[in-house]
C-alpha atoms as a PDB file:
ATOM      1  CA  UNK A   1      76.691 -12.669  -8.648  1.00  0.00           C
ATOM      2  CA  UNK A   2      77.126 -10.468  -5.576  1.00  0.00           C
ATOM      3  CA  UNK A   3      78.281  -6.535  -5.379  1.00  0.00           C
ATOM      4  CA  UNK A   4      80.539  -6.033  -2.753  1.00  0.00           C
ATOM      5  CA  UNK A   5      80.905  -2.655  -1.668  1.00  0.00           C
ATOM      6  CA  UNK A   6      82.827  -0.349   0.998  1.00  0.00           C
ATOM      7  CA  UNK A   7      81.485   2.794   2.332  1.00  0.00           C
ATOM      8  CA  UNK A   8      83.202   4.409   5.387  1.00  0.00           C
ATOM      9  CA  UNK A   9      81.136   6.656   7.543  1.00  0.00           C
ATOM     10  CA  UNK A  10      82.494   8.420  10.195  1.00  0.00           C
ATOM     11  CA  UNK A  11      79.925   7.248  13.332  1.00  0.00           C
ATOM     12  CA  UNK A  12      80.398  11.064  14.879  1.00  0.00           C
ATOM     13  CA  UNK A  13      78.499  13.806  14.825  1.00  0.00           C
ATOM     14  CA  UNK A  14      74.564  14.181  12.274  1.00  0.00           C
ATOM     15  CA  UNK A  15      75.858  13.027   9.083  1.00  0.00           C
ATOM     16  CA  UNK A  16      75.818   9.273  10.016  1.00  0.00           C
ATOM     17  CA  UNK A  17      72.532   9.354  11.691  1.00  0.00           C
ATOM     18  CA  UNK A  18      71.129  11.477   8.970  1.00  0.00           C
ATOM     19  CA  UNK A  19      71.910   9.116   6.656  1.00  0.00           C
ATOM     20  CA  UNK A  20      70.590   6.003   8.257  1.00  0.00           C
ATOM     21  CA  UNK A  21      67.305   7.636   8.464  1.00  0.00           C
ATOM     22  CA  UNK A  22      67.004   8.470   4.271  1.00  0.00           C
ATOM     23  CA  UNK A  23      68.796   5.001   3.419  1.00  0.00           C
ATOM     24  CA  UNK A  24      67.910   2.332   6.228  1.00  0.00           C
ATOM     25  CA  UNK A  25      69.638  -0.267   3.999  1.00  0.00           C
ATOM     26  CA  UNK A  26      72.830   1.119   5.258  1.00  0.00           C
ATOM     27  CA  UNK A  27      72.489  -0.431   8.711  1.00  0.00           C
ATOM     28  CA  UNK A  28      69.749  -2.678   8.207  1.00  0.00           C
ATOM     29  CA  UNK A  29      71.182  -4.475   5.030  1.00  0.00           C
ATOM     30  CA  UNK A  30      74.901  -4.725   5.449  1.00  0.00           C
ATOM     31  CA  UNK A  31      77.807  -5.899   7.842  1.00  0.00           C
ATOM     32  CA  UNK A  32      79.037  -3.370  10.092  1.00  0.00           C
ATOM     33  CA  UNK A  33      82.786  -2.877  11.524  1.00  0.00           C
ATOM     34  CA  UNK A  34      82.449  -0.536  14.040  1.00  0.00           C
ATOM     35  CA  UNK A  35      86.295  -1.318  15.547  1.00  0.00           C
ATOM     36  CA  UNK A  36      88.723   0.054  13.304  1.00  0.00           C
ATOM     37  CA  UNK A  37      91.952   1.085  14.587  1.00  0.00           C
ATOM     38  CA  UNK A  38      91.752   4.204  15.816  1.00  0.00           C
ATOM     39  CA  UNK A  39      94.842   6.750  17.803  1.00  0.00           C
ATOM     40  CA  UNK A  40      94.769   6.571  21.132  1.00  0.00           C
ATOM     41  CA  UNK A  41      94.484  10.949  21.039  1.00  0.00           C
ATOM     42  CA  UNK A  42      91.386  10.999  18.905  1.00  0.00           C
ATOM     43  CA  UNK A  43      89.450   8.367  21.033  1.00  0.00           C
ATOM     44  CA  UNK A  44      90.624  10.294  23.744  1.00  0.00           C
ATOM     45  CA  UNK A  45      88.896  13.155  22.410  1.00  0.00           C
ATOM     46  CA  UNK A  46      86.201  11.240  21.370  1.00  0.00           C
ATOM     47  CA  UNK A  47      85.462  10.732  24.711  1.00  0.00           C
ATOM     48  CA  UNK A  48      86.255  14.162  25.828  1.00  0.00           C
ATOM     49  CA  UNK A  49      83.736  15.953  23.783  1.00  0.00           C
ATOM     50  CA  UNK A  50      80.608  13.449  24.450  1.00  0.00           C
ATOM     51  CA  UNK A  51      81.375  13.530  28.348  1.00  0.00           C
ATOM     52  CA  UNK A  52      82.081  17.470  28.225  1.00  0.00           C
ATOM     53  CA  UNK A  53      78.150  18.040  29.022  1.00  0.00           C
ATOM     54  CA  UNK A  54      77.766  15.677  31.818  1.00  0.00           C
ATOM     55  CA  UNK A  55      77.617  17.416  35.035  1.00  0.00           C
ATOM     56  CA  UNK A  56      77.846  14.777  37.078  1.00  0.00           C
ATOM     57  CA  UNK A  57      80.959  14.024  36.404  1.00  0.00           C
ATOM     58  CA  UNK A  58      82.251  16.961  38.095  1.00  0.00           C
ATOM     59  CA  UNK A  59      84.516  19.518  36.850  1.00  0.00           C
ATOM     60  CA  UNK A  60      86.663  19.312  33.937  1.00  0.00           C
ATOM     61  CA  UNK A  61      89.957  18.160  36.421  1.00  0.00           C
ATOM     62  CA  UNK A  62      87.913  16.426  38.719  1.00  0.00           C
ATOM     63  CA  UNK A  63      89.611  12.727  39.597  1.00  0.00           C
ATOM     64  CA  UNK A  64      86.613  11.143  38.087  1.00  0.00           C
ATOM     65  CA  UNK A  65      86.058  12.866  34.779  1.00  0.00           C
ATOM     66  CA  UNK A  66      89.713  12.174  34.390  1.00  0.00           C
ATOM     67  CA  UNK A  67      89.604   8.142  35.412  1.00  0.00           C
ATOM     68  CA  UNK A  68      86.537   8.387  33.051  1.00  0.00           C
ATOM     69  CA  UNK A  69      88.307   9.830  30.184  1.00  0.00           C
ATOM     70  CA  UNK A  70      91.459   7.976  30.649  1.00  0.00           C
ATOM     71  CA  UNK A  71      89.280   4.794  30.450  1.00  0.00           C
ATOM     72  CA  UNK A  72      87.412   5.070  26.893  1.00  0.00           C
ATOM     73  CA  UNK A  73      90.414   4.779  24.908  1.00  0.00           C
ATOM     74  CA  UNK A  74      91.974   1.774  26.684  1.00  0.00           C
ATOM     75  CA  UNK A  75      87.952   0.497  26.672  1.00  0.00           C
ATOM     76  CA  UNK A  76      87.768   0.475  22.657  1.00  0.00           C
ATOM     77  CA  UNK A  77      91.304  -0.068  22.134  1.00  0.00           C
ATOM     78  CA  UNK A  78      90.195  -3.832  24.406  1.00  0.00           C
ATOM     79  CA  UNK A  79      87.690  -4.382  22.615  1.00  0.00           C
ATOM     80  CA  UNK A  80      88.487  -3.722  19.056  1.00  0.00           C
ATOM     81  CA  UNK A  81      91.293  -6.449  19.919  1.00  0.00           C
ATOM     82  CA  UNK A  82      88.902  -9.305  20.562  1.00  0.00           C
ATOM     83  CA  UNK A  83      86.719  -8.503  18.044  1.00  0.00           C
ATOM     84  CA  UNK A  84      89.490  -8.898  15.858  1.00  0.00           C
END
């Protein structure tokens, strides 16, 4: 009676958005896991290249930047374990 389906979209960069805005069913119609596992490193990075532009944050081995960065990953890690 039902289709079940499973599309996996990475959530970085255009192509996600892009998508959402030429099929809306994609976020409006379906169930969304946004906390998969993902390496330590690459949230790491994550976080990394979306900070990168922030000025405020000081330079890149300022003592905040770094606390800031060091936090994301331990930040999704917490909360993709109680989501689970």
């Amino acid at each position: 009676k039902n289709l079940h389906m499973a599309l996996c979209f990475s959530p970085v960069g255009d192509a996600m958005r892009n998508r959402a805005k030429k099929f809306p069913a994609l976020v409006n119609c379906t169930v969304i896991d946004w906390f998969q596992p993902w390496p330590m490193d690459a949230l790491y990075n994550v976080g990394q290249k979306f900070l990168g532009p922030i000025e405020q944050l000081g330079p890149e081995d300022s003592p905040t930047r770094q606390g800031i960065l060091d936090f994301m990953p331990f930040s999704f890690e917490c909360c993709g374990r109680e989501a689970g």
